[in-house]
Protein backbone atom coordinates (compact mmCIF):
# COMPACT_ATOMS: atom_id res chain seq x y z
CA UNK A 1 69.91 165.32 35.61
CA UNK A 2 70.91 165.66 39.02
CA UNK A 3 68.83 166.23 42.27
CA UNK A 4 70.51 167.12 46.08
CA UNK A 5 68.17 167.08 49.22
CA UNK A 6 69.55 166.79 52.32
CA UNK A 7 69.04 163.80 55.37
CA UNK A 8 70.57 162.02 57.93
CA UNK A 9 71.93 158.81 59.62
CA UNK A 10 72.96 157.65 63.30
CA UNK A 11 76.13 156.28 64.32
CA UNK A 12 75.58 155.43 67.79
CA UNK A 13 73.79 157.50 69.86
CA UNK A 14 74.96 160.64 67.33
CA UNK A 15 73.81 161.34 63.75
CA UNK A 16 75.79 162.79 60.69
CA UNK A 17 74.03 164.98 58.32
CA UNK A 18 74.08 163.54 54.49
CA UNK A 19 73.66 164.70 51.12
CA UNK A 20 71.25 162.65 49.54
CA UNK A 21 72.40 162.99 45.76
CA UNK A 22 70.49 161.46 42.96
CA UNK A 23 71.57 161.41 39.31
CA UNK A 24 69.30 160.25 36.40
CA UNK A 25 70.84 159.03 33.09
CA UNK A 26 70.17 157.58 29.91
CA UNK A 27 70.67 154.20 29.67
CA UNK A 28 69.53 150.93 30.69
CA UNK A 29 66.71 151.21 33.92
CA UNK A 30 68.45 150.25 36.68
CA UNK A 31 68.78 151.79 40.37
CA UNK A 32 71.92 151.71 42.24
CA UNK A 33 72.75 153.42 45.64
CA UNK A 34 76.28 153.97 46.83
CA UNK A 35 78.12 155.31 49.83
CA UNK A 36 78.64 152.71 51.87
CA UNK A 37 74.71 151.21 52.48
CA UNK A 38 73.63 148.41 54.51
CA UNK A 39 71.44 145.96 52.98
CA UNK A 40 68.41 147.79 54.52
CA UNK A 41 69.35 151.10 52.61
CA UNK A 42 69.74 149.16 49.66
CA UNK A 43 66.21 147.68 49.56
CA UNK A 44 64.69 151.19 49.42
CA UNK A 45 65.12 150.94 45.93
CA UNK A 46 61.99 148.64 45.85
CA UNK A 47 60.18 150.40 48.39
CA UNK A 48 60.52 153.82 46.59
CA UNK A 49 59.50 152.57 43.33
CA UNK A 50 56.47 151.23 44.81
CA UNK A 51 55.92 154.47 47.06
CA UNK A 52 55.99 156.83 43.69
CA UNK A 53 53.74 154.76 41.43
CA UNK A 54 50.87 154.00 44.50
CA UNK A 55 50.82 157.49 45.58
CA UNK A 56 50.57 158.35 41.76
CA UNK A 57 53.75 160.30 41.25
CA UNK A 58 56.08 159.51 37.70
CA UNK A 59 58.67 157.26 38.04
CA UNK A 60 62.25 158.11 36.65
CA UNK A 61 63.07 156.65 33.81
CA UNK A 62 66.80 155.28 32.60
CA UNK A 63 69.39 154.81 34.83
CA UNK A 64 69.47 156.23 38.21
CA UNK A 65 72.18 156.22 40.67
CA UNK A 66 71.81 157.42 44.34
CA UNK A 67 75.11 158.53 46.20
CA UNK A 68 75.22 158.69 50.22
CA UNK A 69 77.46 161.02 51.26
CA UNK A 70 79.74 161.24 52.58
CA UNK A 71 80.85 157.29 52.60
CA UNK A 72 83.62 156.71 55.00
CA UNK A 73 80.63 155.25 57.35
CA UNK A 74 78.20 152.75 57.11
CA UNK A 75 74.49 153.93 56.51
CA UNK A 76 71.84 151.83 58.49
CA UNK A 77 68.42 151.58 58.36
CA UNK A 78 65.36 153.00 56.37
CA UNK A 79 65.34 156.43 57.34
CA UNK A 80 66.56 157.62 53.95
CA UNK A 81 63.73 156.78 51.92
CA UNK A 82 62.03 159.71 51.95
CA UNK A 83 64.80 161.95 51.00
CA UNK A 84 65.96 159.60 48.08
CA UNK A 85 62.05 159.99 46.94
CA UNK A 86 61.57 163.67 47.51
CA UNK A 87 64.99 163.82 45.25
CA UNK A 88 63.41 161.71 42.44
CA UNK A 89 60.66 164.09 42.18
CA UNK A 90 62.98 167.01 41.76
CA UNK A 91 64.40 165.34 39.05
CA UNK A 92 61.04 165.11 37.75
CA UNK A 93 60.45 168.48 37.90
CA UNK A 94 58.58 168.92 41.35
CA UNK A 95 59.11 172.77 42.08
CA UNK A 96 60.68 172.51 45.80
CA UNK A 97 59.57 176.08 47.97
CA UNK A 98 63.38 176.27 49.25
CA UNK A 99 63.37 179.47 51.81
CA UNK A 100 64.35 176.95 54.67
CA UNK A 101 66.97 174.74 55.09
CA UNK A 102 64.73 171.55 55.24
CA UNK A 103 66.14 168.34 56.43
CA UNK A 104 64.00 164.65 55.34
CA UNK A 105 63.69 161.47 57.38
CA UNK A 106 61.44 158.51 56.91
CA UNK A 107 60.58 155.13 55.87
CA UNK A 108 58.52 154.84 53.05
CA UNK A 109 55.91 151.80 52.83
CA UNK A 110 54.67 150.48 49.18
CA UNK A 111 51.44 152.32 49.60
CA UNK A 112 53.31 155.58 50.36
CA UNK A 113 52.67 155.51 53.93
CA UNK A 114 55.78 157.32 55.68
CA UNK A 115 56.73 155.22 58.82
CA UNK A 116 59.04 156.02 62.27
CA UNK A 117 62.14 155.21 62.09
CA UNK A 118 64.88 154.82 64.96
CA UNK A 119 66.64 157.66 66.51
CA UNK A 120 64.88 160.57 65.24
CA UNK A 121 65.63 162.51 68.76
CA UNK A 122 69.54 162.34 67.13
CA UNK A 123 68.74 163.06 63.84
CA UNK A 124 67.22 166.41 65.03
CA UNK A 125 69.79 167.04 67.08
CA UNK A 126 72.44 166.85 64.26
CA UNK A 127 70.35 168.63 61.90
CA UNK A 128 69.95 172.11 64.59
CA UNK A 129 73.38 171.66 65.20
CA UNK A 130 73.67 172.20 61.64
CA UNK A 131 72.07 175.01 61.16
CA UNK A 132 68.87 173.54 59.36
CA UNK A 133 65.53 175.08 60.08
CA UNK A 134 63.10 172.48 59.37
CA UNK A 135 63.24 169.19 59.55
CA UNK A 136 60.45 166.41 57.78
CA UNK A 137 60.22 163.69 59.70
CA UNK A 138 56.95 160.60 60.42
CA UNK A 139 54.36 162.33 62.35
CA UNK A 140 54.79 159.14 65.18
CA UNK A 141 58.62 160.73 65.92
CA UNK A 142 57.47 164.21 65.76
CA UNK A 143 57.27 164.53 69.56
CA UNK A 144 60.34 162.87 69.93
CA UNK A 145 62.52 165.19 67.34
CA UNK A 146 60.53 168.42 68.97
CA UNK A 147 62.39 168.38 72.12
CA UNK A 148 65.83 169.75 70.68
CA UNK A 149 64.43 173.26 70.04
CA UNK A 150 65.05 176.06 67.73
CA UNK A 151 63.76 173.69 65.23
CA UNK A 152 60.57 173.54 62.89
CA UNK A 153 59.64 169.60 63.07
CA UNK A 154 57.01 168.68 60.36
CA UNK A 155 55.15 165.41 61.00
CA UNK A 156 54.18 163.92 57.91
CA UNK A 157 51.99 160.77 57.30
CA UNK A 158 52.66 160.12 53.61
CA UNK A 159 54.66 161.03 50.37
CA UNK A 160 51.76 162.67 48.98
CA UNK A 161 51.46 165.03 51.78
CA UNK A 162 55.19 165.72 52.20
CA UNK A 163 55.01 166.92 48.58
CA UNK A 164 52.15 169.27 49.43
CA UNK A 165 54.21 170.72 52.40
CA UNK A 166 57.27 171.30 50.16
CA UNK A 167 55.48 172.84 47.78
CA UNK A 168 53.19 175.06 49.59
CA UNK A 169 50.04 173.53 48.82
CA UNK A 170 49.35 172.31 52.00
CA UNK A 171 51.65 173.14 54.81
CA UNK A 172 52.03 171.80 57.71
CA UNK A 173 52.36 173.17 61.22
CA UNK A 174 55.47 172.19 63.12
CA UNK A 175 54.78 169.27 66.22
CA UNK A 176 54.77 170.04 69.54
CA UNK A 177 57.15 167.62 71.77
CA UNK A 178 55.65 165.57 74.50
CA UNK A 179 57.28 163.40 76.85
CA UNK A 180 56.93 159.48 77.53
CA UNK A 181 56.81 158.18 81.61
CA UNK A 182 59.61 155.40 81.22
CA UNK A 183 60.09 154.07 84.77
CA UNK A 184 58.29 152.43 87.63
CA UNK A 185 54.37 152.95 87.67
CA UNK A 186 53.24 155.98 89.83
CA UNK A 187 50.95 153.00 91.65
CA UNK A 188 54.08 151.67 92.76
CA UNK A 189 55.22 153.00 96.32
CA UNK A 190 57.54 152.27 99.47
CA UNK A 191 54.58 152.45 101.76
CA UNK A 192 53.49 149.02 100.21
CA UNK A 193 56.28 147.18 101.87
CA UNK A 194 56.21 146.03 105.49
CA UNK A 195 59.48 145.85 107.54
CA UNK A 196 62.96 145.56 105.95
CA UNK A 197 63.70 148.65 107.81
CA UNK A 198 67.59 148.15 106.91
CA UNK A 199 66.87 147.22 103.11
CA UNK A 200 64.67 150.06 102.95
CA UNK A 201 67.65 152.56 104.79
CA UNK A 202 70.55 151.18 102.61
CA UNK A 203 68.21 151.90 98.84
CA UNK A 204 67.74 155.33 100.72
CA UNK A 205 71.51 155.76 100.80
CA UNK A 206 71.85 154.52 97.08
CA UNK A 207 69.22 156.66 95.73
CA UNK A 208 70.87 159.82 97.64
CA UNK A 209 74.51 158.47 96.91
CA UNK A 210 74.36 156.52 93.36
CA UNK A 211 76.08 153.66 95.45
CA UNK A 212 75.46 150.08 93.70
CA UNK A 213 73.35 147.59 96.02
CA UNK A 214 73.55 143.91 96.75
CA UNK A 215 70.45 142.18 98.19
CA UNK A 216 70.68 138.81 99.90
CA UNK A 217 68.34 137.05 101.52
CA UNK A 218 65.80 134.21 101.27
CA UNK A 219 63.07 133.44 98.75
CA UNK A 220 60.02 135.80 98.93
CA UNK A 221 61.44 137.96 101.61
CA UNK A 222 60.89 141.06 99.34
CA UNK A 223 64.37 141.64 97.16
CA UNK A 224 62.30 142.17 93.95
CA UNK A 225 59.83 144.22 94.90
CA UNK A 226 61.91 146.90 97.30
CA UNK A 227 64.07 147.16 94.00
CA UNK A 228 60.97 147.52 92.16
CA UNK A 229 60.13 150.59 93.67
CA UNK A 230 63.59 152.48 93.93
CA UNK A 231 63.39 154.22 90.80
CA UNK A 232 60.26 156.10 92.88
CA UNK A 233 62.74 157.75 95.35
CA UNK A 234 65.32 159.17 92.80
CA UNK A 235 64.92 162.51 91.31
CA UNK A 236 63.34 163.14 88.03
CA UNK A 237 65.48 163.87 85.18
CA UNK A 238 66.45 167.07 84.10
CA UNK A 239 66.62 168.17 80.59
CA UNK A 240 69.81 167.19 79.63
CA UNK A 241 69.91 164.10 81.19
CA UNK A 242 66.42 163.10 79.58
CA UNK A 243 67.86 164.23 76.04
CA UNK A 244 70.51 161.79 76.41
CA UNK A 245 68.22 159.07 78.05
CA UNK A 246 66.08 159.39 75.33
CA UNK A 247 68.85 159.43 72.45
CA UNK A 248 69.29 155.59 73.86
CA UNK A 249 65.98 154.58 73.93
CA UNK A 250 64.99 156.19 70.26
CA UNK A 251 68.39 154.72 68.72
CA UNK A 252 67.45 151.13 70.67
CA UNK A 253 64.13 151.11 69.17
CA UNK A 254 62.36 150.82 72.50
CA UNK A 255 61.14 154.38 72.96
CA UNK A 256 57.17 153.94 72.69
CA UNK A 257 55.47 155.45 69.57
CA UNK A 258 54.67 158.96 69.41
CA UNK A 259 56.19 159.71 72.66
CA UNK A 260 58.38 162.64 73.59
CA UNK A 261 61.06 163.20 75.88
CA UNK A 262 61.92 159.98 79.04
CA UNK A 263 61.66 162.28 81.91
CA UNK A 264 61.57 159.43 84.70
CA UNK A 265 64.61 157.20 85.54
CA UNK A 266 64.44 154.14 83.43
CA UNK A 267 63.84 150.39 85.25
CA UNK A 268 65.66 147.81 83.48
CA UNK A 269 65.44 144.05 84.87
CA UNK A 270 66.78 141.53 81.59
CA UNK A 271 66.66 137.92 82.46
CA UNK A 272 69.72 135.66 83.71
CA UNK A 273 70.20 134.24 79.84
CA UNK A 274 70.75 137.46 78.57
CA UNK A 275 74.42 137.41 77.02
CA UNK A 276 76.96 139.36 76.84
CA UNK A 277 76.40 141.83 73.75
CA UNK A 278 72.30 141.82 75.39
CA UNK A 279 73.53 143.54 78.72
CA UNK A 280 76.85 145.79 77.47
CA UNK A 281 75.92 146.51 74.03
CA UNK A 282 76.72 144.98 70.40
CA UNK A 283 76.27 143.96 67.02
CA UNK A 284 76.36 144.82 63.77
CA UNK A 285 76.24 147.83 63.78
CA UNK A 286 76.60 148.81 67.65
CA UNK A 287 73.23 149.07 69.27
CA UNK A 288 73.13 150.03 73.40
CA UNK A 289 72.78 146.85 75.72
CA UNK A 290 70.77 147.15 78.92
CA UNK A 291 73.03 149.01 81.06
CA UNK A 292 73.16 151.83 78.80
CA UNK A 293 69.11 151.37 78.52
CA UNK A 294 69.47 151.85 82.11
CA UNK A 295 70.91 154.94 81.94
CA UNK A 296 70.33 157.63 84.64
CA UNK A 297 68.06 155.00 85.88
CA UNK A 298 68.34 151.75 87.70
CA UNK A 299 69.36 148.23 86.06
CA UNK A 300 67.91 145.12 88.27
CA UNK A 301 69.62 141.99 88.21
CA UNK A 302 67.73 139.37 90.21
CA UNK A 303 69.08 136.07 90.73
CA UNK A 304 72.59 137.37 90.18
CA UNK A 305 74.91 133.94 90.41
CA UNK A 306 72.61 132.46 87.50
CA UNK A 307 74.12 135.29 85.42
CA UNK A 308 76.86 133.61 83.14
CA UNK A 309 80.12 134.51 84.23
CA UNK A 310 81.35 135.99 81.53
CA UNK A 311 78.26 138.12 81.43
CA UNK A 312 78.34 139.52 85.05
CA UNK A 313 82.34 140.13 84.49
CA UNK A 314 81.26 142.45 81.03
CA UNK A 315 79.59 145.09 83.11
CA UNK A 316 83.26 145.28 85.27
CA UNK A 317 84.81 148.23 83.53
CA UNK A 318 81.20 149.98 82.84
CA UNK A 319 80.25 150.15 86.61
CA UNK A 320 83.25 151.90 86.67
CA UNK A 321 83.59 154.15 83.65
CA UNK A 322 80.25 155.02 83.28
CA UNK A 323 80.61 154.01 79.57
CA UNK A 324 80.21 151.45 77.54
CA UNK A 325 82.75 151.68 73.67
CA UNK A 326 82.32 149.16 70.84
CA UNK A 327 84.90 148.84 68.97
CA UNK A 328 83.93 147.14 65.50
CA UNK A 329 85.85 147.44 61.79
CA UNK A 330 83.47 150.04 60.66
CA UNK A 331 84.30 152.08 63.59
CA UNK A 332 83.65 152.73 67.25
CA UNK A 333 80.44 153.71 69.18
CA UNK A 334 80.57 155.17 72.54
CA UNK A 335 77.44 154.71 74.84
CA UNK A 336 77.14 156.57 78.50
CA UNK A 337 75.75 153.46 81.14
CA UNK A 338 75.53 155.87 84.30
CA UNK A 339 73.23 153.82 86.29
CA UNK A 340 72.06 152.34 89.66
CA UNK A 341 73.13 148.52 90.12
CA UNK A 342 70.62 146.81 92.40
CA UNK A 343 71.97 143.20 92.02
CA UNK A 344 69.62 139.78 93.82
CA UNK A 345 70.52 136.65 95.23
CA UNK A 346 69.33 133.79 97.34
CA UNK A 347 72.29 132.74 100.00
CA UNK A 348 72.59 129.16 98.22
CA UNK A 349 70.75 127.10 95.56
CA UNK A 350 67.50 126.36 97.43
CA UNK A 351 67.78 129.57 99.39
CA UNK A 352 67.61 129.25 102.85
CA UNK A 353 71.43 128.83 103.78
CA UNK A 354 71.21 130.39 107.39
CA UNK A 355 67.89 130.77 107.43
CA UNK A 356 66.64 129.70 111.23
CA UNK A 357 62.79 128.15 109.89
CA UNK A 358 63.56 126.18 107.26
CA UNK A 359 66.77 124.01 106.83
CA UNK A 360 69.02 123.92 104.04
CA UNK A 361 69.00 121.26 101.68
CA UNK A 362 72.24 122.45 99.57
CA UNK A 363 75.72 120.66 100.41
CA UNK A 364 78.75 122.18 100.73
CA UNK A 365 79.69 121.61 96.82
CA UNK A 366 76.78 123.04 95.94
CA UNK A 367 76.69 126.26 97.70
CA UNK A 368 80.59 126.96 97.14
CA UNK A 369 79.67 126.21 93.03
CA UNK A 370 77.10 128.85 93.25
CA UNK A 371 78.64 130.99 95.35
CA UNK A 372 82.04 131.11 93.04
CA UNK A 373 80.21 132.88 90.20
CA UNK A 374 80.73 135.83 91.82
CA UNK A 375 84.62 137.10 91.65
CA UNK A 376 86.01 139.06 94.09
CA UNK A 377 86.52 142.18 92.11
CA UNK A 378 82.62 142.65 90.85
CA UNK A 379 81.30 142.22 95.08
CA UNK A 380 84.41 144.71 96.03
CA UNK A 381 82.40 147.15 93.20
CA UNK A 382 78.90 146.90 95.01
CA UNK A 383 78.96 149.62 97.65
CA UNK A 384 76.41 147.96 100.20
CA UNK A 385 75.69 144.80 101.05
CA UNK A 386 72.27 144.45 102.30
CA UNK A 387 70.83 141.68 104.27
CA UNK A 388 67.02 140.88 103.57
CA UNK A 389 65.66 138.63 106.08
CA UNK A 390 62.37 136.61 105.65
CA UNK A 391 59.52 139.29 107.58
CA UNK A 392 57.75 138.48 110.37
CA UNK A 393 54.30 138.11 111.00
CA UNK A 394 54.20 141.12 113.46
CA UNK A 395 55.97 143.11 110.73
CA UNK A 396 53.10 142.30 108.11
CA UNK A 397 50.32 142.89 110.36
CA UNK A 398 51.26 145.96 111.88
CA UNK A 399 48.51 148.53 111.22
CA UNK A 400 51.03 152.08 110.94
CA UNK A 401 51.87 152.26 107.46
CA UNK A 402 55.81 152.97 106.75
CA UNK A 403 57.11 156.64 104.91
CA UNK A 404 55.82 156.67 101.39
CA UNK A 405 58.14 157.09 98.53
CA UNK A 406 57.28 161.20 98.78
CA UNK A 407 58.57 161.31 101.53
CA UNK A 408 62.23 159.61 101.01
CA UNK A 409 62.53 161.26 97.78
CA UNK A 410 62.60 164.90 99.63
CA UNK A 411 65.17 163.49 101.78
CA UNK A 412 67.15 162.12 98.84
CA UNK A 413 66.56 165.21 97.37
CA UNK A 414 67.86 167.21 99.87
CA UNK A 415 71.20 165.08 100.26
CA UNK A 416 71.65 165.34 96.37
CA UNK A 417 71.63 169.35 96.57
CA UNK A 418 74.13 168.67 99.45
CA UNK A 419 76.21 167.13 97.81
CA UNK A 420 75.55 169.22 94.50
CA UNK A 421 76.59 172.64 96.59
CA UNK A 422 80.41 171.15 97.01
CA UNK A 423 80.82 170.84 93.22
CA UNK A 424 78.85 173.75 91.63
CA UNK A 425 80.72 173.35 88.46
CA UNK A 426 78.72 170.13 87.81
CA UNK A 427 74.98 169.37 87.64
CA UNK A 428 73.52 166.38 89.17
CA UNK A 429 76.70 165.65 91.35
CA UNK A 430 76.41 162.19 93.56
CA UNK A 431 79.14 161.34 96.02
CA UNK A 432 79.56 158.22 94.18
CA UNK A 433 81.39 159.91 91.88
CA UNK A 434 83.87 161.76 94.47
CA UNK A 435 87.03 161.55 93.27
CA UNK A 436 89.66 160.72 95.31
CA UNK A 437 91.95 163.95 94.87
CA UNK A 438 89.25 165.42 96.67
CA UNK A 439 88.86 163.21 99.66
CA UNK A 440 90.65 165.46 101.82
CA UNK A 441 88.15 168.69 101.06
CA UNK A 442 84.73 166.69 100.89
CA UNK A 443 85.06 164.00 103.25
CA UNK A 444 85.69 166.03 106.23
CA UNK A 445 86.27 163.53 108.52
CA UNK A 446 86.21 164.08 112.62
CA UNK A 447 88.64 163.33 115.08
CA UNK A 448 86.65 160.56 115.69
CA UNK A 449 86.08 158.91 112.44
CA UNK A 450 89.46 158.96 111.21
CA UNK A 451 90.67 156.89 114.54
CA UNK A 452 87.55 154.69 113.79
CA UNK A 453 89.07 154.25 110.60
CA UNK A 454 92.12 153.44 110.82
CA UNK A 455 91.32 150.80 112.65
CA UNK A 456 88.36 148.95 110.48
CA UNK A 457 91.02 149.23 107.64
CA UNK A 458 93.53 146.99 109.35
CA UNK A 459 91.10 144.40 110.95
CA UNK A 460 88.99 144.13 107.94
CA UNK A 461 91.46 143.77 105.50
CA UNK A 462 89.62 146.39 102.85
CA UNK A 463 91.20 146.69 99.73
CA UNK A 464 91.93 150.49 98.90
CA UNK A 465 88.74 150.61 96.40
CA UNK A 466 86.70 149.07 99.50
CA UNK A 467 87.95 151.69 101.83
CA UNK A 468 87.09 154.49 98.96
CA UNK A 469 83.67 153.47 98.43
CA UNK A 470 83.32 153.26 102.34
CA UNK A 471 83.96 156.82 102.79
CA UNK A 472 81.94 157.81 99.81
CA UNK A 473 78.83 156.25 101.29
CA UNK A 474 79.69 157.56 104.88
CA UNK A 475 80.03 161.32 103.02
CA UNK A 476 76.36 159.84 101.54
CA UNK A 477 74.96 159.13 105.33
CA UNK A 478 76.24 162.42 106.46
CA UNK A 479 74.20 164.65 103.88
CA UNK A 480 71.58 162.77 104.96
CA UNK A 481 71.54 163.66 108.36
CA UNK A 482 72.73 167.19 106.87
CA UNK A 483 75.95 167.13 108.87
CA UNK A 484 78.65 168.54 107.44
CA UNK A 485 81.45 166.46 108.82
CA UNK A 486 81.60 162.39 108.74
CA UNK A 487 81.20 161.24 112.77
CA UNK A 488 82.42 157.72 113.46
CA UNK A 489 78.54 156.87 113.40
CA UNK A 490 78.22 157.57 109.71
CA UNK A 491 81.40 155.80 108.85
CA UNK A 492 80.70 152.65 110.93
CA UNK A 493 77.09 152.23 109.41
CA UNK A 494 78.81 152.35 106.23
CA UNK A 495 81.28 150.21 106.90
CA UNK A 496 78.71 147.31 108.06
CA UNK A 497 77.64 147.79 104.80
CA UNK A 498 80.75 146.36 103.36
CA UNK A 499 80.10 143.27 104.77
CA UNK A 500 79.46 140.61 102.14
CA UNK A 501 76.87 137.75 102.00
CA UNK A 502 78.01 135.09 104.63
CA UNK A 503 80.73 132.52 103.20
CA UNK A 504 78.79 129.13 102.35
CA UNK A 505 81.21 126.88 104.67
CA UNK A 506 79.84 129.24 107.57
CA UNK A 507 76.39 127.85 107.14
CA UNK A 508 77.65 124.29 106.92
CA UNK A 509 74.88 121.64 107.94
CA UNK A 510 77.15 119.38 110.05
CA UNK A 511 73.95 116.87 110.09
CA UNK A 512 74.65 116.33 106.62
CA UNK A 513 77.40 113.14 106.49
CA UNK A 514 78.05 113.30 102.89
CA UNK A 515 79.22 117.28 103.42
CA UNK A 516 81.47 116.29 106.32
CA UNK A 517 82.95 113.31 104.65
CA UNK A 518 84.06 116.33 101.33
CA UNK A 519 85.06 118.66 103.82
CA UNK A 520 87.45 115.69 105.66
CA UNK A 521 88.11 114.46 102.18
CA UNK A 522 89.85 117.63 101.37
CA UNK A 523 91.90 117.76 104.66
C-alpha cells in the first residue's frame, strides 16, 4: 500500500516542496525513512508512533518505509512529521477531502500535540509559488506563513484536529497574519540624550545614507546608548524587505512565537566572544549569523578591538557584498546581510587616551597592542569616524530638550526619497550603494567641490575606496540639505569624517619613564 501527501523543507533562507511518500509492506515491523534525512528527521519515527496511538488513531502494521523526495539535499528538522502521519492514516484508510492542493508542516509531540517549527514564512512561500492552495501548518506559525498571500493557512493544534480538517468534519478557518515589532523599544528616543551634537549629526547621515559608523570616545560618554536608539530614525520596512527580514529570523529560530511579519529594522548587539560562524553564519547545516540577523537593520558592535581578529576580518567581504554564502559538502546557502555597522571603542585599554580630566594609565605597548586589532582595510570600510567626547555638565543640565527621533526620521526620510528619485528602477535606494559608473550623473559636484577635492585627495593620502565613500556621504549631506549639487561644504564635512581615531603614539604620556625608555629602545 502506498500513500503520497505533500510537504516541505528549507535550505537556507528558501524551501523545496517534497513528496512525502509512504509505502506499507508485509514483513517484519520496522520503520525506515530515506532521502537523505538528518538525524532529527529520522527520530520522527518514534515521535509518530507515539502521536498515532495517544491521539487514538491505528498504527500500521508490517514494514513501512518513508521516502523524502526528492534526495539530492539534506532534510533538516521536524517539520515533516505531520505529513509522514497524515500519510500513515491514508494508508489506513482515512478518506482525505482532496479539492485543494493542501500542503502539511509540523512537529508532532508524543501526546499528539502539533508544535512550530522553523521557517514556516519559507515554507509558505515555496508552497504558493507552487501553486498549492492550502497549506496545514502549527497554529503558533500561522501568522507567520499568512503573510505570503493568495494562500489558505490552516493553524492546527493537534493530529486529531488536522484529521477533522482534512476530512471535513471540522474545518478550520484559514489564519490571519500579524506582524512582530523586532527593533528598538518605541520608549527609546533621541530626545533622551544630552549633547553629542556631532555623534548625533553623523548617525543622522548614516540612517539617511546606509554609511557604516565608528564611535570613539571615552567610557560612559554615551556610544551605547546613541547606537541604541538609531534603529528609531530609519524608515520602517516595507513589504518586501520585511518578507525577507522575516525569512531570517523564522529560519534562525529567533522570530517570537505566534508573531507575524518583522516590520521594524532589527537591533543586533552579540558580545565580543562571539566567533566567527556566530557573527557571519555557519554550521551544519548553514544557519544565518548575526549580520544577516541584522538585516535591513542595524548590527552594534561595542567594544570593537576585543573582537577576535579573525572575527572582525569575517564580516570584510559582507560589508561589502551585502551577502553572506556558505559553502559546505551538502551544498551552498546564500544569506542577504544588508545592514547598518555601528562599531564602539574606547581610545586605549583603560579609556581615556587623550582625554583632558583623567590621565591615562595605558603605556605605549599597550595601546599600540590594542589598537593593532584593527587592520587597515576594515577602518578604510567604516564611512565616518565619529568622535564622542565625555559631556559636560552644562550639556546635561540644560533645560531645552534636543529633536526627538520623529523628527530626524522625516528628515531621513526625506533624503532617502531623494536619493530614491535618481534611481526609480530600484526601491529603497541609499547612496551607499552608488555605484561608481554613476559618479559622474549623481554626484554632481560644483566648481567648488571638485577643486576642494582634488586637493584633500593628495594631502590626505585617501585610498580610492576612501575617496568613494567620501563622496557618497557628501551626495548623503547634500539630500539632506535638499541641494541638488555637492558644495565644498558638504564634501569637507564628509571628509572630516574620514578621519580615524587618533594614533596611540600621539597621546603618548611622556611622564611615563618606562614608555620613553621602549620608545628610545626602538630607536
Amino acid at each position: 500500500m502506498l500513500a503520497r501527501v505533500h510537504s516541505a523543507a528549507t535550505l537556507g533562507i528558501d524551501a523545496r516542496v517534497l513528496d512525502v511518500e509512504v509505502d506499507v509492506s508485509e514483513g517484519l515491523p520496522c520503520f525506515t525513512i530515506v532521502g537523505l534525512p538528518d538525524a532529527t528527521v529520522k527520530e520522527a519515527r518514534e515521535r509518530v508512533r507515539s502521536a498515532l496511538r495517544n491521539s487514538g488513531f491505528p498504527l500500521a502494521t508490517g514494514a513501512v518505509t518513508v521516502n523524502l523526495a526528492p534526495a539530492d539535499f539534506r532534510k533538516v528538522g521536524a517539520a515533516l512529521d505531520l505529513p509522514v502521519a497524515i500519510a500513515l492514516l491514508v494508508i489506513s484508510g482515512l478518506a482525505v477531502r482532496s479539492e485543494r492542493r493542501r500542503l502539511f508542516i509540523g512537529e508532532l509531540g508524543l501526546n499528539g500535540e502539533v508544535r512550530p517549527v522553523r521557517g514556516a514564512l519559507c515554507l509558505a512561500l515555496a508552497a504558493r509559488d507552487r501553486g498549492f492552495e492550502e497549506i496545514v501548518v502549527p497554529a503558533e506559525n500561522a501568522a507567520e506563513a499568512a503573510a505570503v498571500g493568495n494562500l489558505a493557512v490552516i493553524p492546527v493544534t493537534s493530529l486529531a484536529a488536522t484529521v477533522r480538517h482534512v476530512i471535513g468534519e471540522e474545518p478550520i478557518p484559514p489564519a490571519r497574519h500579524g506582524s512582530a515589532k523586532a527593533g528598538a523599544p518605541m520608549s527609546v528616543d533621541f530626545s533622551e540624550v544630552r549633547g553629542q551634537a556631532i555623534a548625533r549629526r553623523a548617525l543622522e547621515i548614516a540612517a539617511a545614507g546606509g554609511h557604516h559608523v565608528l564611535l570613539h570616545g571615552p567610557p560612559g560618554a554615551g556610544k551605547t546608548m546613541l547606537a541604541r536608539r538609531l534603529p528609531t530614525i530609519l524608515p520602517s520596512l516595507s513589504r518586501s524587505e520585511a518578507i525577507e527580514t522575516t525569512q531570517i529570523h523564522s529560519v534562525a529560530g529567533v522570530l517570537p512565537a505566534g508573531a507575524g511579519l518583522v516590520n521594524l529594522p532589527p537591533f543586533r548587539a552579540p558580545h565580543h566572544g562571539i566567533s566567527a560562524p556566530g557573527l557571519v553564519g555557519g554550521g551544519p547545516p548553514p544557519s544565518p549569523g548575526e549580520v544577516s540577523l541584522a538585516h535591513r537593520g542595524v548590527l552594534f558592535l561595542d567594544e570593537l578591538p576585543e573582537f577576535r581578529r579573525d572575527v572582525l576580518e569575517a564580516i570584510r567581504q559582507p560589508l561589502e557584498e551585502r551577502r553572506v554564502c556558505l559553502v559546505r559538502v551538502g551544498g551552498a546557502s546564500v544569506f542577504p546581510c544588508d545592514f547598518l555597522l555601528v562599531a564602539a571603542m574606547n581610545p586605549c585599554p583603560c579609556g581615556f587616551a587623550g582625554d583632558p580630566q583623567r590621565a591615562c594609565t595605558c603605556d605605549y605597548r599597550e595601546r599600540q597592542r590594542y589598537r593593532r586589532k584593527l587592520s587597515g582595510p576594515l577602518l578604510d570600510r567604516i564611512d565616518l569616524h565619529v568622535p564622542v567626547p565625555a559631556v559636560p555638565w552644562s550639556d546635561l543640565e540644560a533645560v531645552a530638550s534636543p529633536e526627538d527621533s520623529s523628527v530626524i526620521r522625516a528628515r531621513v526620510l526625506a533624503a532617502r526619497r531623494l536619493a530614491a528619485s535618481r534611481f526609480p528602477s530600484r526601491t529603497a535606494f541609499r547612496n551607499a550603494e552608488l555605484p561608481v559608473s554613476e559618479f559622474e550623473r549623481i554626484l554632481a559636484l560644483d566648481s567648488s567641490a571638485r577643486r576642494l577635492l582634488a586637493t584633500l585627495v593628495e594631502r590626505l593620502s585617501l585610498s580610492l575606496r576612501g575617496m568613494h565613500r567620501a563622496l557618497r556621504v557628501s551626495r548623503t549631506i547634500a539630500d539632506l540639505a535638499g541641494h541638488e549639487k555637492v558644495s565644498a561644504a558638504h564634501l569637507a564635512e564628509a571628509m572630516g569624517y574620514r578621519q580615524r581615531t587618533p594614533d596611540p603614539q600621539a597621546s603618548l604620556d611622556r611622564s611615563n619613564p618606562s614608555t620613553i625608555r621602549f620608545v628610545i629602545n626602538k630607536g
